[in-house]
PDB file of N, CA and C in Angstrom:
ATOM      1  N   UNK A   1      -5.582 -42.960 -27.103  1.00  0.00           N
ATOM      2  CA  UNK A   1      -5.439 -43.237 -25.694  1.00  0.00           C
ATOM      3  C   UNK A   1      -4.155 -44.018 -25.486  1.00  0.00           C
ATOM      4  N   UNK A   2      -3.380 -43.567 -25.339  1.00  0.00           N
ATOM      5  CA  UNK A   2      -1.951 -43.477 -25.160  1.00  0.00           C
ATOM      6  C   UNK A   2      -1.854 -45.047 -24.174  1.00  0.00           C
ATOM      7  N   UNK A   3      -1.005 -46.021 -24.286  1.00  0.00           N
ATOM      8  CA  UNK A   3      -0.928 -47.013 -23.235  1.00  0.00           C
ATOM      9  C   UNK A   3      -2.326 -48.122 -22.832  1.00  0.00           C
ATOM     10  N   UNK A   4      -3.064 -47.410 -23.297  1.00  0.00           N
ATOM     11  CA  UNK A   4      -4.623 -48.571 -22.959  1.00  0.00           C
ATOM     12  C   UNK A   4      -4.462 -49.960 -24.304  1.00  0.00           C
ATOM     13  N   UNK A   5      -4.871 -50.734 -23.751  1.00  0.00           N
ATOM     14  CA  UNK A   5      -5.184 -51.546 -24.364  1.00  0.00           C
ATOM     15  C   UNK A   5      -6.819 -51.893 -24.580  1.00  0.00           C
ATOM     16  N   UNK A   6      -7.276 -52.404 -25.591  1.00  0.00           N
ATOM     17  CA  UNK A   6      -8.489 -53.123 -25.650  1.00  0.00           C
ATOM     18  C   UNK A   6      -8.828 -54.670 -25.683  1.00  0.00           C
ATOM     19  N   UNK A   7     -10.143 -54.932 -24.706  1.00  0.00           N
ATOM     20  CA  UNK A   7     -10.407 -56.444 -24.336  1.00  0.00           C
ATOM     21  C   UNK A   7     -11.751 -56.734 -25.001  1.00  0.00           C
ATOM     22  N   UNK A   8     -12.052 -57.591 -25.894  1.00  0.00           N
ATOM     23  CA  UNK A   8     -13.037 -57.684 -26.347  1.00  0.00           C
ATOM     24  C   UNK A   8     -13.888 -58.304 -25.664  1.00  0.00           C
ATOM     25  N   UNK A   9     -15.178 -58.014 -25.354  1.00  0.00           N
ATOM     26  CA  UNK A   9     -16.272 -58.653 -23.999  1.00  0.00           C
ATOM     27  C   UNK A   9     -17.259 -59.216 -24.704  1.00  0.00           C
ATOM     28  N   UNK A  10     -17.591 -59.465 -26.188  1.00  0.00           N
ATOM     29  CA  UNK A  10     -18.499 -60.653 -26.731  1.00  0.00           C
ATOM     30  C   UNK A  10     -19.466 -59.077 -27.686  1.00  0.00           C
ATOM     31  N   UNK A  11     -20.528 -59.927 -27.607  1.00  0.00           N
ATOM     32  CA  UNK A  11     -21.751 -59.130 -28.625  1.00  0.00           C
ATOM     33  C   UNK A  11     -22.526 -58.804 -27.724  1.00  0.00           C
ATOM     34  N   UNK A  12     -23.300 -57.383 -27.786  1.00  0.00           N
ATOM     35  CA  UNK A  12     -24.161 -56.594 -27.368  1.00  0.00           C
ATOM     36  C   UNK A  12     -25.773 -57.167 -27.648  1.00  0.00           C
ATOM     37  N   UNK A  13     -26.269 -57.187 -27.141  1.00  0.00           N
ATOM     38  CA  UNK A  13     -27.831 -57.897 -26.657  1.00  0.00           C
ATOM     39  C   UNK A  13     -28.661 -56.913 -27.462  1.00  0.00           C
ATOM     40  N   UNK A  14     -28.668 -56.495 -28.784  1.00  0.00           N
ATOM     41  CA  UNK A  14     -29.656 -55.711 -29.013  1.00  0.00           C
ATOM     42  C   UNK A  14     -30.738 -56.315 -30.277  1.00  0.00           C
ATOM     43  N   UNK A  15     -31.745 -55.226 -30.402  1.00  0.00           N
ATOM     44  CA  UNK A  15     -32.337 -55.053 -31.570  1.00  0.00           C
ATOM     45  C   UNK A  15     -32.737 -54.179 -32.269  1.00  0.00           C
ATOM     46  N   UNK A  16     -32.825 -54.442 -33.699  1.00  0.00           N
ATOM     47  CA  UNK A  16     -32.786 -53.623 -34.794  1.00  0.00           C
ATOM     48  C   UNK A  16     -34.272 -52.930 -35.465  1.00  0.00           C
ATOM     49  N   UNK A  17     -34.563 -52.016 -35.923  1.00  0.00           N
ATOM     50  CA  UNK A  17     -35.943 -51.636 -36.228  1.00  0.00           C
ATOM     51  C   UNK A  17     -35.239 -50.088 -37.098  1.00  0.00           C
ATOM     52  N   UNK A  18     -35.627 -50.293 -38.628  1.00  0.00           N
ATOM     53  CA  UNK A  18     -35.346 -49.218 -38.941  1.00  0.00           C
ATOM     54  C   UNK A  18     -33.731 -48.532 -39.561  1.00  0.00           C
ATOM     55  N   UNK A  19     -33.021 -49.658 -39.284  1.00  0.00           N
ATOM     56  CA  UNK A  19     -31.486 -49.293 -39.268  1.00  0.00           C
ATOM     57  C   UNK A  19     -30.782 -48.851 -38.291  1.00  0.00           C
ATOM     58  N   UNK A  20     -31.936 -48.846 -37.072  1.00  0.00           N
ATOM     59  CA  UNK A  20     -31.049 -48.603 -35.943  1.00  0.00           C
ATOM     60  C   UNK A  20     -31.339 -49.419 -34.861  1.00  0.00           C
ATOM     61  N   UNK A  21     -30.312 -48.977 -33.783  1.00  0.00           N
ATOM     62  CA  UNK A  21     -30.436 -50.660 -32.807  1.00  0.00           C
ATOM     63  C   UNK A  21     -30.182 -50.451 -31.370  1.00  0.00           C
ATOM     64  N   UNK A  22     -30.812 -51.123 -30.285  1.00  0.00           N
ATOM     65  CA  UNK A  22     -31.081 -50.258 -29.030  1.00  0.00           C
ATOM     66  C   UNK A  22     -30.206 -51.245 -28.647  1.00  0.00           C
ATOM     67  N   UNK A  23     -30.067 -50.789 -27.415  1.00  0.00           N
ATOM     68  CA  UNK A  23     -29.433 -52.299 -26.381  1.00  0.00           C
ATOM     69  C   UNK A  23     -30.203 -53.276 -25.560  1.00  0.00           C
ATOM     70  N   UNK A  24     -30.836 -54.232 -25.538  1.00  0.00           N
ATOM     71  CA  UNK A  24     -32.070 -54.662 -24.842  1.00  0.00           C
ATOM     72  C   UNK A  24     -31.931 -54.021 -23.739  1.00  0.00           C
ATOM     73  N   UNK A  25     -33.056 -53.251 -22.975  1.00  0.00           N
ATOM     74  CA  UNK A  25     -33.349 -52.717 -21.674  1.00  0.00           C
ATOM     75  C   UNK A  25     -32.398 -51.521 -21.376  1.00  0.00           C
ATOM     76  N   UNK A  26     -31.927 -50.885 -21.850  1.00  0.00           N
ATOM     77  CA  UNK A  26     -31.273 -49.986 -21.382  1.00  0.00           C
ATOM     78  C   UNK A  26     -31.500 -48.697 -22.832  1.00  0.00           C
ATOM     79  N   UNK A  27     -31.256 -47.765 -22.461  1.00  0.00           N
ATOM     80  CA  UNK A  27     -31.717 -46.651 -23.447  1.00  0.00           C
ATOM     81  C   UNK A  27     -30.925 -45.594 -22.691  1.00  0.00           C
ATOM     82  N   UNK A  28     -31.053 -44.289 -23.676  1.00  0.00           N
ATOM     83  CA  UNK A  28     -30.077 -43.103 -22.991  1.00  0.00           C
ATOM     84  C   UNK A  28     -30.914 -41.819 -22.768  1.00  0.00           C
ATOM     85  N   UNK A  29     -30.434 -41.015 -21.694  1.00  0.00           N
ATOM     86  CA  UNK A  29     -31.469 -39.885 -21.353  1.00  0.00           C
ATOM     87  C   UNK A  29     -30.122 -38.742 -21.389  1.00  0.00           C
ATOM     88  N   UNK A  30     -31.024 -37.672 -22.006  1.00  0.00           N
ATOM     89  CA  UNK A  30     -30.397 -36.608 -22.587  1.00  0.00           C
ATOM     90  C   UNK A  30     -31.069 -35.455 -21.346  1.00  0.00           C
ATOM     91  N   UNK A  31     -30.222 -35.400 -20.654  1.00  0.00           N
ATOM     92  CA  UNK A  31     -30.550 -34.247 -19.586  1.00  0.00           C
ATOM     93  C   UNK A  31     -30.778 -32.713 -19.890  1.00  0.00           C
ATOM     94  N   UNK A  32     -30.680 -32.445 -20.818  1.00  0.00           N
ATOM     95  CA  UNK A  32     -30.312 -30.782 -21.563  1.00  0.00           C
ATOM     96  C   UNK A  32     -31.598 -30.821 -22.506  1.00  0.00           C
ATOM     97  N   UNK A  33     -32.271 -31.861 -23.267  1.00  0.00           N
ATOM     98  CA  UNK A  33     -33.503 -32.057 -24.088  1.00  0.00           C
ATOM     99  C   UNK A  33     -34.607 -30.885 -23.415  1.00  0.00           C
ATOM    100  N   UNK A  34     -34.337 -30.038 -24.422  1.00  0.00           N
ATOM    101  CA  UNK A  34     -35.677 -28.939 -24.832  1.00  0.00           C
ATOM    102  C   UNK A  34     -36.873 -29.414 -24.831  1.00  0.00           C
ATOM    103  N   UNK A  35     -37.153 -30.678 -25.731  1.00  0.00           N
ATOM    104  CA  UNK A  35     -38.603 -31.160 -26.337  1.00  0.00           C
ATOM    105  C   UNK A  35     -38.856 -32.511 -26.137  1.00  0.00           C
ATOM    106  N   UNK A  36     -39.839 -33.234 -25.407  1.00  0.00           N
ATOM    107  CA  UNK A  36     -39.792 -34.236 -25.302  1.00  0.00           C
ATOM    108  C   UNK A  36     -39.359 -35.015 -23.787  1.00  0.00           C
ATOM    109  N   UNK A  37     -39.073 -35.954 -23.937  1.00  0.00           N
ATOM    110  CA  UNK A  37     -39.077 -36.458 -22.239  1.00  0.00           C
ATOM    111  C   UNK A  37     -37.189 -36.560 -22.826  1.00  0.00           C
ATOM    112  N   UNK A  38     -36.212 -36.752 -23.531  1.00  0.00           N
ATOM    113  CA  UNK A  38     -34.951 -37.055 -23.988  1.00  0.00           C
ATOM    114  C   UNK A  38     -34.726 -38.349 -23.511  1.00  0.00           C
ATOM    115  N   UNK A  39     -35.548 -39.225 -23.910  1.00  0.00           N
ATOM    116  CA  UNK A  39     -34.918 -40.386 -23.842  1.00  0.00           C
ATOM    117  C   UNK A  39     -35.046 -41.359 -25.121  1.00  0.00           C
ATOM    118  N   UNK A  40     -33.394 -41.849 -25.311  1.00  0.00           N
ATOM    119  CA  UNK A  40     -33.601 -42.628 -27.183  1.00  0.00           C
ATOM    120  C   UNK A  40     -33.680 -44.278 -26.417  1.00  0.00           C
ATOM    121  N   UNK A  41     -34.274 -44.975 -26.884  1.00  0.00           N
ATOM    122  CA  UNK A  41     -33.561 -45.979 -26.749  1.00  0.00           C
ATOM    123  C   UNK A  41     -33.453 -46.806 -27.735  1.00  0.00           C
ATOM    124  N   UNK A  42     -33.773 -46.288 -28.876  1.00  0.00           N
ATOM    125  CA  UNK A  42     -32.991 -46.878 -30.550  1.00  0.00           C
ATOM    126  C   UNK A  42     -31.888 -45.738 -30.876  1.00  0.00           C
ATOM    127  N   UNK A  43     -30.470 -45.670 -30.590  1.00  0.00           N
ATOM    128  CA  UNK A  43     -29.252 -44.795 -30.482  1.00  0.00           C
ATOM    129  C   UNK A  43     -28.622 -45.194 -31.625  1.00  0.00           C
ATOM    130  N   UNK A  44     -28.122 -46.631 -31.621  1.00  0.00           N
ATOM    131  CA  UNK A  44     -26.967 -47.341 -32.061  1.00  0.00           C
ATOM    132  C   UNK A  44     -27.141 -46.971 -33.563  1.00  0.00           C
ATOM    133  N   UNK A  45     -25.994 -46.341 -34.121  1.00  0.00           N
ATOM    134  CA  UNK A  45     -26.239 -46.308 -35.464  1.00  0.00           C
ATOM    135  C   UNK A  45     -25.060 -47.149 -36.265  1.00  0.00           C
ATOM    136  N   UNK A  46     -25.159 -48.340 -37.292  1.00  0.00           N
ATOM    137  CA  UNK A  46     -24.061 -48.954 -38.229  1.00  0.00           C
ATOM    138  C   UNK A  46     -23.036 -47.691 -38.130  1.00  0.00           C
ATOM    139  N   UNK A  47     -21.753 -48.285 -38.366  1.00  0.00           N
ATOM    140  CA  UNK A  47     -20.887 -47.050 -38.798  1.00  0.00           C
ATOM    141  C   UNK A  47     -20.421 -46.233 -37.627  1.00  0.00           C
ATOM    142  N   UNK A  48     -20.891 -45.648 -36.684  1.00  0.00           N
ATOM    143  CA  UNK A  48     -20.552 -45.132 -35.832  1.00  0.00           C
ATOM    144  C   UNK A  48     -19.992 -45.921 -34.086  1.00  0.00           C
ATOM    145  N   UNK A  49     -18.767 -45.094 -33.654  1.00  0.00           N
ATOM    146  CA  UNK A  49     -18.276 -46.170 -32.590  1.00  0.00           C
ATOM    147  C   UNK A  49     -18.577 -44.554 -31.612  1.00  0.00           C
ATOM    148  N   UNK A  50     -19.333 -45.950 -29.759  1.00  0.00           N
ATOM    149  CA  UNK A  50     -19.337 -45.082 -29.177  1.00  0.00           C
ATOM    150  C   UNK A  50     -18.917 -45.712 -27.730  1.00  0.00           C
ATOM    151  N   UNK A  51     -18.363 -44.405 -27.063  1.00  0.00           N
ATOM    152  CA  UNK A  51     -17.274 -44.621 -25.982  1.00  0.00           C
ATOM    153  C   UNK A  51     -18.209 -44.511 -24.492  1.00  0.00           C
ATOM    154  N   UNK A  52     -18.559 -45.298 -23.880  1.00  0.00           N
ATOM    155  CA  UNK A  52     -18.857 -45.387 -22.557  1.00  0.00           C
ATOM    156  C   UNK A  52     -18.002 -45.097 -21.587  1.00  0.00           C
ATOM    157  N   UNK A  53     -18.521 -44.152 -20.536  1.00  0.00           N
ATOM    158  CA  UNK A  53     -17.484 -43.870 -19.665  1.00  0.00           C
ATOM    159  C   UNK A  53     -18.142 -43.609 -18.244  1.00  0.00           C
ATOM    160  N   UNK A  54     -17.640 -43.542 -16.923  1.00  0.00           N
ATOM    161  CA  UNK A  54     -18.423 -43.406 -15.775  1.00  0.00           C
ATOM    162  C   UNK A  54     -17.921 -41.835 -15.579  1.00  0.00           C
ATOM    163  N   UNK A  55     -18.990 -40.983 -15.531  1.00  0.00           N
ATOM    164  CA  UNK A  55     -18.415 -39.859 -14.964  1.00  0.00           C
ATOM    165  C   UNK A  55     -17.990 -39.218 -13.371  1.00  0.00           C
ATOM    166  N   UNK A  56     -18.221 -40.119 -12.195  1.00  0.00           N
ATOM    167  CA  UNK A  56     -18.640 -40.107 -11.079  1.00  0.00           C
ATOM    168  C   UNK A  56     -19.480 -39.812 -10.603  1.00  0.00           C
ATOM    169  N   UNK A  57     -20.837 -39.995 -11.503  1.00  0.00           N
ATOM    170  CA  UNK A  57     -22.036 -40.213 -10.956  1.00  0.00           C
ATOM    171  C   UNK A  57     -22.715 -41.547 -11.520  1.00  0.00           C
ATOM    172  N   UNK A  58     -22.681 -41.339 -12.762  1.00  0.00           N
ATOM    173  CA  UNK A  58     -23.153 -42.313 -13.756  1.00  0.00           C
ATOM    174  C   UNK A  58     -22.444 -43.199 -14.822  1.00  0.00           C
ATOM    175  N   UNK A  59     -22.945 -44.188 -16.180  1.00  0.00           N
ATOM    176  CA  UNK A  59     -22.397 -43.764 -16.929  1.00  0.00           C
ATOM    177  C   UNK A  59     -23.123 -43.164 -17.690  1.00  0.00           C
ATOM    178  N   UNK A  60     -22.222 -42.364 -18.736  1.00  0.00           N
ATOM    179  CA  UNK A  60     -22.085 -41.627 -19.819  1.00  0.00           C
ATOM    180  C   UNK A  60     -22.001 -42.329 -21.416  1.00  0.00           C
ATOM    181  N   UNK A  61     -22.658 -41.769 -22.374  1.00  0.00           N
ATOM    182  CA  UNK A  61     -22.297 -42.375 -23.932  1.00  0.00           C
ATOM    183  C   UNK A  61     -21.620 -41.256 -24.671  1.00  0.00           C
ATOM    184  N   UNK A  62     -20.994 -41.106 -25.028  1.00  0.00           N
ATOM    185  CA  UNK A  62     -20.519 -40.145 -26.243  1.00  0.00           C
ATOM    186  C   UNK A  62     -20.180 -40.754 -27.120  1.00  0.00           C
ATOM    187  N   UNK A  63     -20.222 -39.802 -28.545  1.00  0.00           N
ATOM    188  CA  UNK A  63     -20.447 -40.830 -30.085  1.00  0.00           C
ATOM    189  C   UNK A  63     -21.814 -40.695 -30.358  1.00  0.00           C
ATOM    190  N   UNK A  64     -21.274 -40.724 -31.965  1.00  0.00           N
ATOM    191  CA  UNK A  64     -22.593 -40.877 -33.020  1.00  0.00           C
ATOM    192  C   UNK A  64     -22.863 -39.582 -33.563  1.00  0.00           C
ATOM    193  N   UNK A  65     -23.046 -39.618 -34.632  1.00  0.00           N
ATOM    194  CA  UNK A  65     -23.303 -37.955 -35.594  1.00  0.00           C
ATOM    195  C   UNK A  65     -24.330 -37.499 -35.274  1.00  0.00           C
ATOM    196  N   UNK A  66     -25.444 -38.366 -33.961  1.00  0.00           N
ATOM    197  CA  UNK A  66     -26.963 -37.423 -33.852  1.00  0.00           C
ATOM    198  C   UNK A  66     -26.798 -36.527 -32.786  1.00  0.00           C
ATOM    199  N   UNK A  67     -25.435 -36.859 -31.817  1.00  0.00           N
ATOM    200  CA  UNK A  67     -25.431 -36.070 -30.635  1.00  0.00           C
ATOM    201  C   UNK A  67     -24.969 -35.134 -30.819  1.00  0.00           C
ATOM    202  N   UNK A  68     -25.356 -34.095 -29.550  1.00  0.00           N
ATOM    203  CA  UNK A  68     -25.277 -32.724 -29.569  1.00  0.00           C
ATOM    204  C   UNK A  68     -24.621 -32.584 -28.659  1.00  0.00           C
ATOM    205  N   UNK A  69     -23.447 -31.294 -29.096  1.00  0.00           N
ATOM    206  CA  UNK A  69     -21.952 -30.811 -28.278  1.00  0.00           C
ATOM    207  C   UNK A  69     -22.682 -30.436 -26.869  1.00  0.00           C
ATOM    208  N   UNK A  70     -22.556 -30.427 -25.913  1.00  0.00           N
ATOM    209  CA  UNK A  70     -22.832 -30.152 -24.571  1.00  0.00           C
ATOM    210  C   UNK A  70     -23.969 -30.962 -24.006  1.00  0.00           C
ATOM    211  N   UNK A  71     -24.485 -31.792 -24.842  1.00  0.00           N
ATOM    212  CA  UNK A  71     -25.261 -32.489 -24.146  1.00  0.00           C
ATOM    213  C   UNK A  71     -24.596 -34.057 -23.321  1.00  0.00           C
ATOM    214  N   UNK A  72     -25.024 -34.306 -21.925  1.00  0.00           N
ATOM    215  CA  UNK A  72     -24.827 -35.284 -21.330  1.00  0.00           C
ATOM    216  C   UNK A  72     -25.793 -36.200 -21.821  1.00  0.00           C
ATOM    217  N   UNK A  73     -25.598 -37.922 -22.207  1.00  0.00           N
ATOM    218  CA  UNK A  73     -26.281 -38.991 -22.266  1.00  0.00           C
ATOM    219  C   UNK A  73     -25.957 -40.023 -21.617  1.00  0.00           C
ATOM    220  N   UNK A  74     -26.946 -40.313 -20.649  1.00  0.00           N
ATOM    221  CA  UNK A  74     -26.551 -40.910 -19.316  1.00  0.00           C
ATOM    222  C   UNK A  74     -27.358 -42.293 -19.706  1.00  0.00           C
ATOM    223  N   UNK A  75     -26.695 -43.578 -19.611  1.00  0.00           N
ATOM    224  CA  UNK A  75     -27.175 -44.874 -19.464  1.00  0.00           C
ATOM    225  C   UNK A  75     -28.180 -45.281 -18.311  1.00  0.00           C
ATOM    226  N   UNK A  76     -29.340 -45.456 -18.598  1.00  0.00           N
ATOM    227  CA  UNK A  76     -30.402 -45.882 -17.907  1.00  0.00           C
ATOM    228  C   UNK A  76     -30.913 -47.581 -18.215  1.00  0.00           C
ATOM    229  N   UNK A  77     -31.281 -47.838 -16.956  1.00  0.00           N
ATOM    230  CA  UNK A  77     -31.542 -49.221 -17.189  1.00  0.00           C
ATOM    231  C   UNK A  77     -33.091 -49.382 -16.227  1.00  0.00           C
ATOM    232  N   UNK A  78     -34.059 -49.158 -17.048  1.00  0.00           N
ATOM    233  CA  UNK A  78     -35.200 -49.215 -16.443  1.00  0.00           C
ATOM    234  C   UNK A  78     -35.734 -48.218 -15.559  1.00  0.00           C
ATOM    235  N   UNK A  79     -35.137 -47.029 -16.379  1.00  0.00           N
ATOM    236  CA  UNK A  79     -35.449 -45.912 -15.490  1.00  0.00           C
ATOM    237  C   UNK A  79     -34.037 -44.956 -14.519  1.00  0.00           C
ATOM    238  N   UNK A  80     -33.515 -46.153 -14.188  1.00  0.00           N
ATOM    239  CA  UNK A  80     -32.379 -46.047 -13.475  1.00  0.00           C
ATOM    240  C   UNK A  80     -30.704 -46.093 -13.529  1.00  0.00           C
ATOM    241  N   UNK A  81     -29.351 -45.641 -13.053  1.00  0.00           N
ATOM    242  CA  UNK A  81     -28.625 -45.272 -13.769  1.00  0.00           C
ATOM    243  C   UNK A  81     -28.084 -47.410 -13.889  1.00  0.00           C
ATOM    244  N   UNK A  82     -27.457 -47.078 -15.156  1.00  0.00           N
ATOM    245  CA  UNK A  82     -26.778 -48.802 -15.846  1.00  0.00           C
ATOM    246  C   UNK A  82     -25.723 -48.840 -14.505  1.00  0.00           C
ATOM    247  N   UNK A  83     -25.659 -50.197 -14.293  1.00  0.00           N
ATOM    248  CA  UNK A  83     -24.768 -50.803 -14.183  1.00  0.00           C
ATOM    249  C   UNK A  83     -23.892 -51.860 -14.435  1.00  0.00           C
ATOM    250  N   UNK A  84     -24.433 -52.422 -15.556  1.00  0.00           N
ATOM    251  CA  UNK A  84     -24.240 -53.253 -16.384  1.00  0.00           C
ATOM    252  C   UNK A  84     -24.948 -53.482 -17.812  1.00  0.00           C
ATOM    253  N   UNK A  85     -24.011 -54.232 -18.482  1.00  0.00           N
ATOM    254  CA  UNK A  85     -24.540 -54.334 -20.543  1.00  0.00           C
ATOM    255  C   UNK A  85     -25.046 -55.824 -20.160  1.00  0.00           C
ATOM    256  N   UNK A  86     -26.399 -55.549 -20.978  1.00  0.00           N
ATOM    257  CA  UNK A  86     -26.843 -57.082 -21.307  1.00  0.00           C
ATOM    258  C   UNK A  86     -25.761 -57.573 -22.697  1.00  0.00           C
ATOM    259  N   UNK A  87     -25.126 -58.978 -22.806  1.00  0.00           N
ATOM    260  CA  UNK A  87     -24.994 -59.115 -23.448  1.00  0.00           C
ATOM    261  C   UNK A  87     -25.094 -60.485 -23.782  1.00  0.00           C
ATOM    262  N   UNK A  88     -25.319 -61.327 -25.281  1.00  0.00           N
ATOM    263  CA  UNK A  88     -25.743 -62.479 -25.774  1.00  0.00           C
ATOM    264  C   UNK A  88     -25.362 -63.562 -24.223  1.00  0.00           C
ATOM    265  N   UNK A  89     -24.151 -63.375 -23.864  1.00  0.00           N
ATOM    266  CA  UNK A  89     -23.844 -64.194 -22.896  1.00  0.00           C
ATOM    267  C   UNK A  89     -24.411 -64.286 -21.361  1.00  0.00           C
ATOM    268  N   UNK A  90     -24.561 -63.056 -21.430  1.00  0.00           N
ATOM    269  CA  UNK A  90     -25.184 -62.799 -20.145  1.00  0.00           C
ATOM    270  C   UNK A  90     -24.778 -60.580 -19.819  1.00  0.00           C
ATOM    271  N   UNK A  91     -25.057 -60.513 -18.913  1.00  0.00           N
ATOM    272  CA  UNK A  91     -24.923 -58.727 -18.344  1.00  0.00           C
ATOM    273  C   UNK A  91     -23.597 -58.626 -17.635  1.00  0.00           C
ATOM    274  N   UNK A  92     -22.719 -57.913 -18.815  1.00  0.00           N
ATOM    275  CA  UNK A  92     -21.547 -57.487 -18.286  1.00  0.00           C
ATOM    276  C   UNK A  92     -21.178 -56.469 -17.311  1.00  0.00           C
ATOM    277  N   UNK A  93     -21.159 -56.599 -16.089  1.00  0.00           N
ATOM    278  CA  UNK A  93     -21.147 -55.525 -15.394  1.00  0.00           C
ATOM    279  C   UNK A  93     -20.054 -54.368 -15.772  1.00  0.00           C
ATOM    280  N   UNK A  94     -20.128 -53.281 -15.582  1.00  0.00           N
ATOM    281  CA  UNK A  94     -19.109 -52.428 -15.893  1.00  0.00           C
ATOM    282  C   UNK A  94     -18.735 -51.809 -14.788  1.00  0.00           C
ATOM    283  N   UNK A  95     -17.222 -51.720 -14.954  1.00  0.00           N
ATOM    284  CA  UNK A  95     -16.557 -50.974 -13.683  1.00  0.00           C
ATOM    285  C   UNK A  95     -15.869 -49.992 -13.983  1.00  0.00           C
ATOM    286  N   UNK A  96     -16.138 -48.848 -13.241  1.00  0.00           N
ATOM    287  CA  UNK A  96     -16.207 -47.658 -12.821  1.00  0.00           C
ATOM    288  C   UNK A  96     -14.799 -47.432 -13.384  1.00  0.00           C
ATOM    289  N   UNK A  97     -13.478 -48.182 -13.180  1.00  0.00           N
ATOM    290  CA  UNK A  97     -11.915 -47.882 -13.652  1.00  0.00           C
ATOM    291  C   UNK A  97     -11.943 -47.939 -15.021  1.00  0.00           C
ATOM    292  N   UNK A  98     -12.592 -48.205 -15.686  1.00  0.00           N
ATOM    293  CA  UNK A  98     -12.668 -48.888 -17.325  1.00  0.00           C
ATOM    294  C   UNK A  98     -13.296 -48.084 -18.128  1.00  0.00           C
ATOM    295  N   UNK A  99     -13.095 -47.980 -19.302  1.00  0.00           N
ATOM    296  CA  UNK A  99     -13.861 -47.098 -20.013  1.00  0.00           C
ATOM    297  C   UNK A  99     -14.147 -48.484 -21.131  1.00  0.00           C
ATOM    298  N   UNK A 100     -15.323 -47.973 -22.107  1.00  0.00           N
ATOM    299  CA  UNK A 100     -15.683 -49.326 -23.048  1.00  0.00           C
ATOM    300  C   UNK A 100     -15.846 -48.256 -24.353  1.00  0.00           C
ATOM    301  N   UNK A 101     -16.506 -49.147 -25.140  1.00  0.00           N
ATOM    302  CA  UNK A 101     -16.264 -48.562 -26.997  1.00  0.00           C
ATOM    303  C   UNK A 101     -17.401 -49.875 -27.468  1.00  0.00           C
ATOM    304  N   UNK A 102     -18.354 -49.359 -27.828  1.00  0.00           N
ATOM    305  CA  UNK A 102     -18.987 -50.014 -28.809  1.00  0.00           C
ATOM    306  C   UNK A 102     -18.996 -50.057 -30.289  1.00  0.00           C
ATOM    307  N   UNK A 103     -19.386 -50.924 -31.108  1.00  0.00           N
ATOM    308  CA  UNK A 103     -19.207 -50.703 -32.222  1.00  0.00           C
ATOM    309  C   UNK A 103     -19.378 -51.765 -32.742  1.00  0.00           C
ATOM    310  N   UNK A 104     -19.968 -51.576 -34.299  1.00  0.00           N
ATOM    311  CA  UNK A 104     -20.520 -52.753 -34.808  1.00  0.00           C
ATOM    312  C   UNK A 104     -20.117 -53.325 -35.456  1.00  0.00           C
ATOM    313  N   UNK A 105     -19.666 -54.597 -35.737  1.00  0.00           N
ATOM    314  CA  UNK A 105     -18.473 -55.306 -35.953  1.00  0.00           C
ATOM    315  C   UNK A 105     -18.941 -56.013 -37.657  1.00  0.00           C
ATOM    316  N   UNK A 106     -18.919 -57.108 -38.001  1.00  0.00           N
ATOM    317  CA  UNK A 106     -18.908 -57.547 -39.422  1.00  0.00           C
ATOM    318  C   UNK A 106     -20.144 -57.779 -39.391  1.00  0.00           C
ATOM    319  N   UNK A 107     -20.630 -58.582 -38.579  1.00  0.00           N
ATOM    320  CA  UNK A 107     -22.518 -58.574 -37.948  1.00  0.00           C
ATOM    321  C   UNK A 107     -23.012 -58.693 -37.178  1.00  0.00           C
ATOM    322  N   UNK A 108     -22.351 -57.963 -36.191  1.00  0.00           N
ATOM    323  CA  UNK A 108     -23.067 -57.610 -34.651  1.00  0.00           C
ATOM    324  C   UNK A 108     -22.619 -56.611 -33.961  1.00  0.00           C
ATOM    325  N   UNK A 109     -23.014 -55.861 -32.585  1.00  0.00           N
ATOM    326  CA  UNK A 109     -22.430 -54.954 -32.165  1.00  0.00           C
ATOM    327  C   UNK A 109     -21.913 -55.507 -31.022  1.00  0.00           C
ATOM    328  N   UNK A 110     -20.442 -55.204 -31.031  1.00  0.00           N
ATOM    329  CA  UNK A 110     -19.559 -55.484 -29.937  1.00  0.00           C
ATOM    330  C   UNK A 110     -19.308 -54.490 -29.097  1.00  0.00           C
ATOM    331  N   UNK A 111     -19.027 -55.213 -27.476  1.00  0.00           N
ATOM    332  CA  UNK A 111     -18.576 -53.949 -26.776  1.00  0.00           C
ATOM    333  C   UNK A 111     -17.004 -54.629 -26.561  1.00  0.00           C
ATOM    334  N   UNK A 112     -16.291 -53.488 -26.282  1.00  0.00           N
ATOM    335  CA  UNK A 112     -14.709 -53.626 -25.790  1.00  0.00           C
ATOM    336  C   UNK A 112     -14.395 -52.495 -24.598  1.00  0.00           C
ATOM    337  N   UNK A 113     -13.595 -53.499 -23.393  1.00  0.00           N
ATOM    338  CA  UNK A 113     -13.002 -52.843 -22.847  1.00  0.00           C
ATOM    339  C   UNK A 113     -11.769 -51.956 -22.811  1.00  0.00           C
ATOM    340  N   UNK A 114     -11.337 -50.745 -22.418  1.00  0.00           N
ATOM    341  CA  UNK A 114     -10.190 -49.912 -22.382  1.00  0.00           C
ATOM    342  C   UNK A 114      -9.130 -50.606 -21.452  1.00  0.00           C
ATOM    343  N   UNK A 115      -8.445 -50.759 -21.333  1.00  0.00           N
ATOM    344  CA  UNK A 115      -7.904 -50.950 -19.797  1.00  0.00           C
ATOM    345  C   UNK A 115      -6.355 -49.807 -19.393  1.00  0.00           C
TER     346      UNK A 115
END
């Protein structure tokens, strides 16, 4: 991404079960899901970085070796579309101009802004 810079916004509010790690209260719904209701909300996998983005409806997650090419995964927060990351500090709101990048850092998962 040519010209963007990145802002680091603290540690991601989650927990772990299994080797993998949700974001407190928020989970992702897979609109295209064949089987099942498509909603994960243990996603986060070590190792893998993933890019949040608003598509002009919602946001969006892409990233991670479990997702599938044409599928949309839309950030839900209690049912409803995110508008903000819980994080250790408090719920970072996210704005619509910005794109973010998660990823799990030496021992925690961080989010970062694009700008």
């Amino acid at each position: 991404m040519t010209g963007e810079t990145a802002t680091a916004l603290g540690t991601l509010d989650t927990h772990e079960a299994d080797g993998l790690y949700r974001i407190i209260g928020l989970c992702l719904h897979d609109e295209f899901c064949a089987d099942g209701d498509g909603v994960y909300a243990y996603w986060l996998v070590p190792g893998e970085t993933y890019g949040i983005h608003h598509d002009g409806v919602t946001w969006t997650v892409a990233g991670g070796a479990w997702t599938e090419p044409g599928h949309t995964y839309r950030l839900l927060d209690d049912g409803h579309p995110a508008t903000a990351v819980p994080m250790l500090h408090g719920d970072e709101p996210l704005d619509p101009e910005c794109a973010y990048i998660a990823h799990h850092g030496p021992e925690c998962w961080e989010l970062w802004r694009l700008n």
